[in-house]
PDB file of N, CA and C in Angstrom:
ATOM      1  N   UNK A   1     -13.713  -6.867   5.432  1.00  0.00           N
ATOM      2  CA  UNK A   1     -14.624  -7.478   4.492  1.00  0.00           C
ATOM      3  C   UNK A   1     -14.215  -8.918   4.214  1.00  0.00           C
ATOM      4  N   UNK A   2     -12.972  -9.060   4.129  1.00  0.00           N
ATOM      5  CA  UNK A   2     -12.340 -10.645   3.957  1.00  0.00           C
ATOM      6  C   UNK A   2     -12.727 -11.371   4.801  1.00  0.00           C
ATOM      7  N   UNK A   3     -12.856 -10.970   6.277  1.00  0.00           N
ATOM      8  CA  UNK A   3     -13.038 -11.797   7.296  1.00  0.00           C
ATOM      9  C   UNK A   3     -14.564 -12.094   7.530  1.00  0.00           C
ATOM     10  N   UNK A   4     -15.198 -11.363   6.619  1.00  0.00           N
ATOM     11  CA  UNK A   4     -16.584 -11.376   7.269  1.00  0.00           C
ATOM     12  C   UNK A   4     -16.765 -12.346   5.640  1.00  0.00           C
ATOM     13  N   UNK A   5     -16.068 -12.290   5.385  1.00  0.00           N
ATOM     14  CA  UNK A   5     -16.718 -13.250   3.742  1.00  0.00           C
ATOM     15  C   UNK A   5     -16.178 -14.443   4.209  1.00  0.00           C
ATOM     16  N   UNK A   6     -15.052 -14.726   4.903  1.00  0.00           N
ATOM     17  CA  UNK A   6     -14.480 -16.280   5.358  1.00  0.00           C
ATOM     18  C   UNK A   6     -15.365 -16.795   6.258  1.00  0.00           C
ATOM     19  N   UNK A   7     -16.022 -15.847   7.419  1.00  0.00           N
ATOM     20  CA  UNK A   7     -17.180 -15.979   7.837  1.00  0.00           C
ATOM     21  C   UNK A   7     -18.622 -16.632   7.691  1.00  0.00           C
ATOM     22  N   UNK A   8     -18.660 -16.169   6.786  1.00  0.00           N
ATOM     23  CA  UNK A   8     -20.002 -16.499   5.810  1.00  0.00           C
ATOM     24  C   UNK A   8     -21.034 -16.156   6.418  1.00  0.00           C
ATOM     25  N   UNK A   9     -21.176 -14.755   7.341  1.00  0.00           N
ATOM     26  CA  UNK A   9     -22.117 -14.173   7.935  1.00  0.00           C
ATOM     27  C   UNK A   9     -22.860 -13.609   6.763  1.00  0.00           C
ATOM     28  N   UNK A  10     -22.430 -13.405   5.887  1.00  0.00           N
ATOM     29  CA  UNK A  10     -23.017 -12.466   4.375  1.00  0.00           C
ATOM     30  C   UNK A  10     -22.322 -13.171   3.008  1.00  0.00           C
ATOM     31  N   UNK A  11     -23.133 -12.983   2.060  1.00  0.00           N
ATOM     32  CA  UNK A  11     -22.200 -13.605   0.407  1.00  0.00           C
ATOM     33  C   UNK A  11     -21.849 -12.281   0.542  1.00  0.00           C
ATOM     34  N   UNK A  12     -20.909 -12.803  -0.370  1.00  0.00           N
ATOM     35  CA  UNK A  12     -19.845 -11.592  -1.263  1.00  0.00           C
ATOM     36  C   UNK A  12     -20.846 -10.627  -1.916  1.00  0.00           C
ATOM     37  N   UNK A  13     -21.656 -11.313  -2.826  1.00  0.00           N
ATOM     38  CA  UNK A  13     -22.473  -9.740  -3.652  1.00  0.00           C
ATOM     39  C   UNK A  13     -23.230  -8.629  -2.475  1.00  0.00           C
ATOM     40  N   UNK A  14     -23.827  -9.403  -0.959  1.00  0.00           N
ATOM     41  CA  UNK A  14     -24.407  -8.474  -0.287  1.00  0.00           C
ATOM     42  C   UNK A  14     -23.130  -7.676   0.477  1.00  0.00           C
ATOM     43  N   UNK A  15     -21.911  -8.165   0.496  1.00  0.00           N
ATOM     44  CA  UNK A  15     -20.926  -7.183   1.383  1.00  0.00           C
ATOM     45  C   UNK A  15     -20.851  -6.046   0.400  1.00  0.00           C
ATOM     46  N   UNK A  16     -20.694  -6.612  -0.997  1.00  0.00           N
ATOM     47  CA  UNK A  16     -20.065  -5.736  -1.777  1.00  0.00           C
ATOM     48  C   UNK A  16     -21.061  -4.370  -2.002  1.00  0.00           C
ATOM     49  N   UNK A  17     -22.483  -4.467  -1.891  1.00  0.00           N
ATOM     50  CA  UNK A  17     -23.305  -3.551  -2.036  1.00  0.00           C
ATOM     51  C   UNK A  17     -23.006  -3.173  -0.950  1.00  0.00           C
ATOM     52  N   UNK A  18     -22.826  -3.508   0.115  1.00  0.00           N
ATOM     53  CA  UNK A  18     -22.747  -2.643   1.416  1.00  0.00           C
ATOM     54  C   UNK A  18     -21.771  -1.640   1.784  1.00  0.00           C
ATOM     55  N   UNK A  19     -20.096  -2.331   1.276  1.00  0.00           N
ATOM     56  CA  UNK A  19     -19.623  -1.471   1.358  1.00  0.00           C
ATOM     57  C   UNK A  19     -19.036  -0.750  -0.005  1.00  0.00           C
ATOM     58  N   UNK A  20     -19.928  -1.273  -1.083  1.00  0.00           N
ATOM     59  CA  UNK A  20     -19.329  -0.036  -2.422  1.00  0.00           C
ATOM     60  C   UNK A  20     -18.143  -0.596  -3.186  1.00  0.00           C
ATOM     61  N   UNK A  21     -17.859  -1.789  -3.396  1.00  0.00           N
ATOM     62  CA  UNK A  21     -16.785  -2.472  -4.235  1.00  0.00           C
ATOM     63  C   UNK A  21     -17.285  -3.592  -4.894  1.00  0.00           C
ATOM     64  N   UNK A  22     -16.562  -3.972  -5.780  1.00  0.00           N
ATOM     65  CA  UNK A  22     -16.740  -5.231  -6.564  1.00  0.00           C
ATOM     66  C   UNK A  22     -16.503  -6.677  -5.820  1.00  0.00           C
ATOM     67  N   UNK A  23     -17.151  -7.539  -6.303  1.00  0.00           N
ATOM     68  CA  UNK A  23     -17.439  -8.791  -5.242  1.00  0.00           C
ATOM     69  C   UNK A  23     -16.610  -9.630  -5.635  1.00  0.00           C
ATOM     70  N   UNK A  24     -15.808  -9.191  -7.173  1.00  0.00           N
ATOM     71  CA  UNK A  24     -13.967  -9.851  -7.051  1.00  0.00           C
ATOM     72  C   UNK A  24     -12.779  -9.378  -6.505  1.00  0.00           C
ATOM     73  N   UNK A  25     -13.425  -8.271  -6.390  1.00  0.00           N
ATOM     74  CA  UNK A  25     -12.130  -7.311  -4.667  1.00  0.00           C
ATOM     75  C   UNK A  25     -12.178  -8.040  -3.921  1.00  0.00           C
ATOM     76  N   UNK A  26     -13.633  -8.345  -3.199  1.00  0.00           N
ATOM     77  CA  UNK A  26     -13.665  -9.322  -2.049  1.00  0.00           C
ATOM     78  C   UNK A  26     -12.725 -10.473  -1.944  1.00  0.00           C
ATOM     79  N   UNK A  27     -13.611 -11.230  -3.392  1.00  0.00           N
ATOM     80  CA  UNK A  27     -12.470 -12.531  -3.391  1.00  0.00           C
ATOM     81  C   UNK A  27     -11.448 -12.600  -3.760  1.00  0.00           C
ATOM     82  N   UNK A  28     -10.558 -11.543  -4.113  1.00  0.00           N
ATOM     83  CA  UNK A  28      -8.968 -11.599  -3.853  1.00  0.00           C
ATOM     84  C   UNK A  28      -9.049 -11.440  -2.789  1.00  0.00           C
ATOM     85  N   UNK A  29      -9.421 -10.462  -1.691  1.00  0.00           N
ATOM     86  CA  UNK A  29      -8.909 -10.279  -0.818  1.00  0.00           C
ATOM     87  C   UNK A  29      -9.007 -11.307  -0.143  1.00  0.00           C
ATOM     88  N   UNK A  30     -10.070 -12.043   0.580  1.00  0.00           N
ATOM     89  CA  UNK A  30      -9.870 -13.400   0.736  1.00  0.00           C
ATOM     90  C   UNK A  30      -9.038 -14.434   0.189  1.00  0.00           C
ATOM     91  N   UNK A  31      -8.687 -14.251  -0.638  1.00  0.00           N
ATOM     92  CA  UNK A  31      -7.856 -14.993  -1.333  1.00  0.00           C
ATOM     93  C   UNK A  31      -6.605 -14.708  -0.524  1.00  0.00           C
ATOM     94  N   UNK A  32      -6.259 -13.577  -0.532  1.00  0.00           N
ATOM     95  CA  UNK A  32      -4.567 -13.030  -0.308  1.00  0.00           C
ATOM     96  C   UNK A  32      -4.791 -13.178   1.753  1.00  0.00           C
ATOM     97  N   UNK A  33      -5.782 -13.129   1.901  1.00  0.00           N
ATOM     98  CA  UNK A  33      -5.871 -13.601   3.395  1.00  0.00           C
ATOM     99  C   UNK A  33      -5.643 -15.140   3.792  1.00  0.00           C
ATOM    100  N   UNK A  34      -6.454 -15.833   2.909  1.00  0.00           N
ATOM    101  CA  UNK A  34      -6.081 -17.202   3.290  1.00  0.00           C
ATOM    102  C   UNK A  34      -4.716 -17.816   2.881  1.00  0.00           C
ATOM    103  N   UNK A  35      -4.114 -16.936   2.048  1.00  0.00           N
ATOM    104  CA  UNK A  35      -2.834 -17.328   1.931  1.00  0.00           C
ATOM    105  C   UNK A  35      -1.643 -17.133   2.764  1.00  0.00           C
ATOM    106  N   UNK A  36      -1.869 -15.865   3.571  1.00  0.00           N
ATOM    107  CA  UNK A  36      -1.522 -15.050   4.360  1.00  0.00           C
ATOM    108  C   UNK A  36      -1.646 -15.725   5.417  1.00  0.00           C
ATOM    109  N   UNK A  37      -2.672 -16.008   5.591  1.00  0.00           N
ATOM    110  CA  UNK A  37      -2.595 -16.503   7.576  1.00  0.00           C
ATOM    111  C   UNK A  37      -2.022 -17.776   7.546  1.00  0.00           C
ATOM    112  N   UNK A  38      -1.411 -18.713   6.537  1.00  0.00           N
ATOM    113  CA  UNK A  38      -0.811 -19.783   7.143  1.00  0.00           C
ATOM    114  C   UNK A  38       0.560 -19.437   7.552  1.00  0.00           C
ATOM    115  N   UNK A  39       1.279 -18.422   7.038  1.00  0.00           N
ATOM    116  CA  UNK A  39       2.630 -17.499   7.706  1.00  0.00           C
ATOM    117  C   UNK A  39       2.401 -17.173   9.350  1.00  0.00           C
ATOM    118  N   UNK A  40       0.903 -16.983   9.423  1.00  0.00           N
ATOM    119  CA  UNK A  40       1.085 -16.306  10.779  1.00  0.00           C
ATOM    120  C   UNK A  40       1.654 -17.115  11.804  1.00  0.00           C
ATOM    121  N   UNK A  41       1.531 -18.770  11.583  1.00  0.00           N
ATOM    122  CA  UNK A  41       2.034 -19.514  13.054  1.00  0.00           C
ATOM    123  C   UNK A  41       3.236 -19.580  12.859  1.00  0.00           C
ATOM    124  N   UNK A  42       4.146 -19.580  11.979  1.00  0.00           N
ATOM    125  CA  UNK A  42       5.159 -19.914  11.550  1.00  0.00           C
ATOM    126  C   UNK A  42       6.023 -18.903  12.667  1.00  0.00           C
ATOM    127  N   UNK A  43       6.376 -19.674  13.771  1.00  0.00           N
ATOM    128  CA  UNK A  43       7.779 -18.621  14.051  1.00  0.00           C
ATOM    129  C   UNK A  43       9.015 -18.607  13.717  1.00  0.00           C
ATOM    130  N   UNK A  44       9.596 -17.483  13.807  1.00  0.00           N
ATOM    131  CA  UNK A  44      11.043 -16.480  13.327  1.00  0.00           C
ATOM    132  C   UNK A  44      11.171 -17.262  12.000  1.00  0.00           C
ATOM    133  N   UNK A  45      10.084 -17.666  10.992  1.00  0.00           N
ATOM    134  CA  UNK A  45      10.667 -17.731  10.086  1.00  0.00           C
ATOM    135  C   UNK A  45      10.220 -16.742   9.193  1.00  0.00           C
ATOM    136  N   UNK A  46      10.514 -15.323   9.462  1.00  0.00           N
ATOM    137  CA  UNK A  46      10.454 -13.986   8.815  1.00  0.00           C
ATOM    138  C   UNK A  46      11.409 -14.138   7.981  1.00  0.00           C
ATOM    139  N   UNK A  47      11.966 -13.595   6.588  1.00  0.00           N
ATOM    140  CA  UNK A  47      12.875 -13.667   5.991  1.00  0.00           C
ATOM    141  C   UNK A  47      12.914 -12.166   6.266  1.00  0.00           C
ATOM    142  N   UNK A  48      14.281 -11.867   6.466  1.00  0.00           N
ATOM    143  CA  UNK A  48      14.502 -10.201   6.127  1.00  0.00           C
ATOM    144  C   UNK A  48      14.845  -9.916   4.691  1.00  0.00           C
ATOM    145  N   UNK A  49      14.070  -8.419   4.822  1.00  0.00           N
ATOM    146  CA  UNK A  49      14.003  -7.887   3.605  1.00  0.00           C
ATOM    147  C   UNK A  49      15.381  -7.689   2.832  1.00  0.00           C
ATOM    148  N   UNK A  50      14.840  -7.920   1.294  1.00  0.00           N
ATOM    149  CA  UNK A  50      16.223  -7.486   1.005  1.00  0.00           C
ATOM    150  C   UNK A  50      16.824  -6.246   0.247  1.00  0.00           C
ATOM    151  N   UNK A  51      17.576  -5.548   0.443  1.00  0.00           N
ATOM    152  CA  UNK A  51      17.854  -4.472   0.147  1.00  0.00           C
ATOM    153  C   UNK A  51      18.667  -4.062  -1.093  1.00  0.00           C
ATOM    154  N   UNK A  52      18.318  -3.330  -1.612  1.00  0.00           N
ATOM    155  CA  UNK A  52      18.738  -3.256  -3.131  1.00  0.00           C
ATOM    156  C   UNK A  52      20.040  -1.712  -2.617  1.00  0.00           C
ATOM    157  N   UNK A  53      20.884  -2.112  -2.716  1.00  0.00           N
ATOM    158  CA  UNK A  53      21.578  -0.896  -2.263  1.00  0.00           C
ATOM    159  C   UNK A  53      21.610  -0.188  -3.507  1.00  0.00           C
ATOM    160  N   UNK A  54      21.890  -0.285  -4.927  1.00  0.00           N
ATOM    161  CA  UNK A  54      21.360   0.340  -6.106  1.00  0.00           C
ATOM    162  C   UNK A  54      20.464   1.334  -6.304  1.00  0.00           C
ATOM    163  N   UNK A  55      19.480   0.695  -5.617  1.00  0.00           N
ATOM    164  CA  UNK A  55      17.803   1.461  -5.807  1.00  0.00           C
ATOM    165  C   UNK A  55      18.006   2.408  -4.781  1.00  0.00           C
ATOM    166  N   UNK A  56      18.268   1.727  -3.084  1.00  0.00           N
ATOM    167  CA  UNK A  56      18.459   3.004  -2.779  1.00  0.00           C
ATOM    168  C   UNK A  56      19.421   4.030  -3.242  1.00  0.00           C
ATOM    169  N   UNK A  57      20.592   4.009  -3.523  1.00  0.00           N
ATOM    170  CA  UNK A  57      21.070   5.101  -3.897  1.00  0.00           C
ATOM    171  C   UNK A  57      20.413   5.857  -4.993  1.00  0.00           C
ATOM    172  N   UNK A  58      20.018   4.923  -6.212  1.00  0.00           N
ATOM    173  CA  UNK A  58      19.199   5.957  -6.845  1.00  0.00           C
ATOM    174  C   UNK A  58      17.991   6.488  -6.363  1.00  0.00           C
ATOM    175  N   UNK A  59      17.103   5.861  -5.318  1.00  0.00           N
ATOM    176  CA  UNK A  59      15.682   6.659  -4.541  1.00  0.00           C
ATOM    177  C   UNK A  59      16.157   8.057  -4.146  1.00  0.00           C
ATOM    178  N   UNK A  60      17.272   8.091  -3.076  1.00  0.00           N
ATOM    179  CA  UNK A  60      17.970   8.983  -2.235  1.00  0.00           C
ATOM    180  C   UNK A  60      18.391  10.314  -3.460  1.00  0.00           C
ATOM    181  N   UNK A  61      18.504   9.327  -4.674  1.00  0.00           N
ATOM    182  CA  UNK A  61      19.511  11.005  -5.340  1.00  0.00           C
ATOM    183  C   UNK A  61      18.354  11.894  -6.600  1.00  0.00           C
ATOM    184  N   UNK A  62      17.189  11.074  -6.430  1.00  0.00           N
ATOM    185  CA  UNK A  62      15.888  11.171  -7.085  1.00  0.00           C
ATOM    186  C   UNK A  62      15.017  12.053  -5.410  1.00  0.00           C
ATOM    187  N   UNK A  63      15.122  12.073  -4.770  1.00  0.00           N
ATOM    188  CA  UNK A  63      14.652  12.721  -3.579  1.00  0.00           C
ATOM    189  C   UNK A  63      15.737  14.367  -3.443  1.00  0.00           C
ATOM    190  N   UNK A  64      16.550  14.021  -3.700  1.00  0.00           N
ATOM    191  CA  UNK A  64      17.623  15.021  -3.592  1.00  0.00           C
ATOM    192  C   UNK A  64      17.314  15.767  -4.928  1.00  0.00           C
ATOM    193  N   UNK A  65      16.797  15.554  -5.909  1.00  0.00           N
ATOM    194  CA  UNK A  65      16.265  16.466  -7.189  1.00  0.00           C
ATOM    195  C   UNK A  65      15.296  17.014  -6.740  1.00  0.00           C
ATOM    196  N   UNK A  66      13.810  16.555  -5.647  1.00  0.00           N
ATOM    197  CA  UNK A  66      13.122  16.590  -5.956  1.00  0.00           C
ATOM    198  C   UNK A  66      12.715  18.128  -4.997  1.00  0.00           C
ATOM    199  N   UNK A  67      13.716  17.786  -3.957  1.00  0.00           N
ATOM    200  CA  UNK A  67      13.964  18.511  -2.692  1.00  0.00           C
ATOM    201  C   UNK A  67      14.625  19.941  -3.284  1.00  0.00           C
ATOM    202  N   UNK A  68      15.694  20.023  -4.211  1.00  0.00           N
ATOM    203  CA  UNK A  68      16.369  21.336  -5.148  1.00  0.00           C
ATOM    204  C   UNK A  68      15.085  21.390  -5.553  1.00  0.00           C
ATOM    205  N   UNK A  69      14.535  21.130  -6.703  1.00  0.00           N
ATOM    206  CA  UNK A  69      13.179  21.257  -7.215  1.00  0.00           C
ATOM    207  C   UNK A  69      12.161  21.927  -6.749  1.00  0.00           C
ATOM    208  N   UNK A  70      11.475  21.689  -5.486  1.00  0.00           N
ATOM    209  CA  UNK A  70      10.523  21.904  -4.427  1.00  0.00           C
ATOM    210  C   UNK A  70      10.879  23.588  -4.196  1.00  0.00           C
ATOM    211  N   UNK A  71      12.372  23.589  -3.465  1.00  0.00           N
ATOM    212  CA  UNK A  71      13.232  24.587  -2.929  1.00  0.00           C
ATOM    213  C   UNK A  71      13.378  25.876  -4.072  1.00  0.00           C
ATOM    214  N   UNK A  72      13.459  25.707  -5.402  1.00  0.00           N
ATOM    215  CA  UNK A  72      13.443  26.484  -6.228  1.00  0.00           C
ATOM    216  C   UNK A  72      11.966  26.897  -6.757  1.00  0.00           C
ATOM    217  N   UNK A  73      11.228  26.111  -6.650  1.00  0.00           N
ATOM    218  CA  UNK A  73       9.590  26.606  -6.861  1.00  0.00           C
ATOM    219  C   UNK A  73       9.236  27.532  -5.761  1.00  0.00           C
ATOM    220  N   UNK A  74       9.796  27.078  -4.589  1.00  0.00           N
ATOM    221  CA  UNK A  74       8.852  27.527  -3.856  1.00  0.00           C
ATOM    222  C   UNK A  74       9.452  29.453  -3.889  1.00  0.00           C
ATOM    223  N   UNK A  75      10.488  29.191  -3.739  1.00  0.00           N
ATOM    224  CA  UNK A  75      11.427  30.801  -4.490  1.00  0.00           C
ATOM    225  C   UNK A  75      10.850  31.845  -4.877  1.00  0.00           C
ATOM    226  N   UNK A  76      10.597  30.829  -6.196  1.00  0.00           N
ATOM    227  CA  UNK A  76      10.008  31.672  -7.454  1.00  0.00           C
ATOM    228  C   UNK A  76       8.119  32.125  -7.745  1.00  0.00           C
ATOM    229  N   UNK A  77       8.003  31.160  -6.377  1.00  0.00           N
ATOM    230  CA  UNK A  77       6.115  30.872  -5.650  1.00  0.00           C
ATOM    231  C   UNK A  77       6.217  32.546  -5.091  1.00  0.00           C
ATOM    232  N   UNK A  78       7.043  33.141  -4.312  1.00  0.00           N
ATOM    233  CA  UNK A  78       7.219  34.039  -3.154  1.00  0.00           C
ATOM    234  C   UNK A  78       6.753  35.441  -3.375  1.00  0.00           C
ATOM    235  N   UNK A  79       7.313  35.584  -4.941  1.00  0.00           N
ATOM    236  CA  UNK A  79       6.499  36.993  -4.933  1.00  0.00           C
ATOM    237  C   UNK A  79       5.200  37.408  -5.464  1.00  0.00           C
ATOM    238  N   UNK A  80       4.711  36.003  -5.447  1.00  0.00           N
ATOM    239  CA  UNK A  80       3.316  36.324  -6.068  1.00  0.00           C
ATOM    240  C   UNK A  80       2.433  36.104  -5.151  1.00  0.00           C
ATOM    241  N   UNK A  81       3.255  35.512  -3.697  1.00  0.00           N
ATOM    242  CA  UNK A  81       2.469  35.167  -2.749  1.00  0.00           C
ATOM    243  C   UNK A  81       1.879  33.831  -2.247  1.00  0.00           C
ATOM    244  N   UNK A  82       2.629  33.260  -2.773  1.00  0.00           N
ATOM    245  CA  UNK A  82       2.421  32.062  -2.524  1.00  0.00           C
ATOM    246  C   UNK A  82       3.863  31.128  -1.375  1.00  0.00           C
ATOM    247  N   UNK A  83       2.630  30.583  -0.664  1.00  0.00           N
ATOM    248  CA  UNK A  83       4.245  29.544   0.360  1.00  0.00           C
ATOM    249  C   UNK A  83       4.516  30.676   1.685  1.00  0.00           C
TER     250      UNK A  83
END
């Protein structure tokens, strides 16, 4: 939809009836596109991501609850027939 609004094959209010969204969705999204594609020529200047070793350990031990959790429902799911 961004590309066809940078386009200008259609305004924004007729995309937006067409495909069922608001015609300021559109223009963010255009928005966040034209901001976006001046990165694209830019080579290897990717920054790598940066990693919160914190977060992951807490993601990992919040997955590890969730996984005991899951594992004990599903247990107690079994004799009623469920799982």
């Amino acid at each position: 939809m961004a590309l066809e609004a940078l386009r200008g094959e259609a305004i924004v209010s007729e995309l937006a009836s067409r495909f069922g969204v608001h015609p300021t969705m559109i223009n963010q999204w255009k928005r966040a596109l034209l901001d976006g594609a001046s990165g694209v020529s830019e080579r290897g200047s990717r920054k790598a991501p940066v990693i919160n070793e914190d977060q992951v350990r807490d993601l990992h031990a919040k997955i590890g609850e969730l996984a005991v959790a899951n594992y004990f429902f599903e247990r107690k799911l079994k004799p009623w027939g469920g799982m």
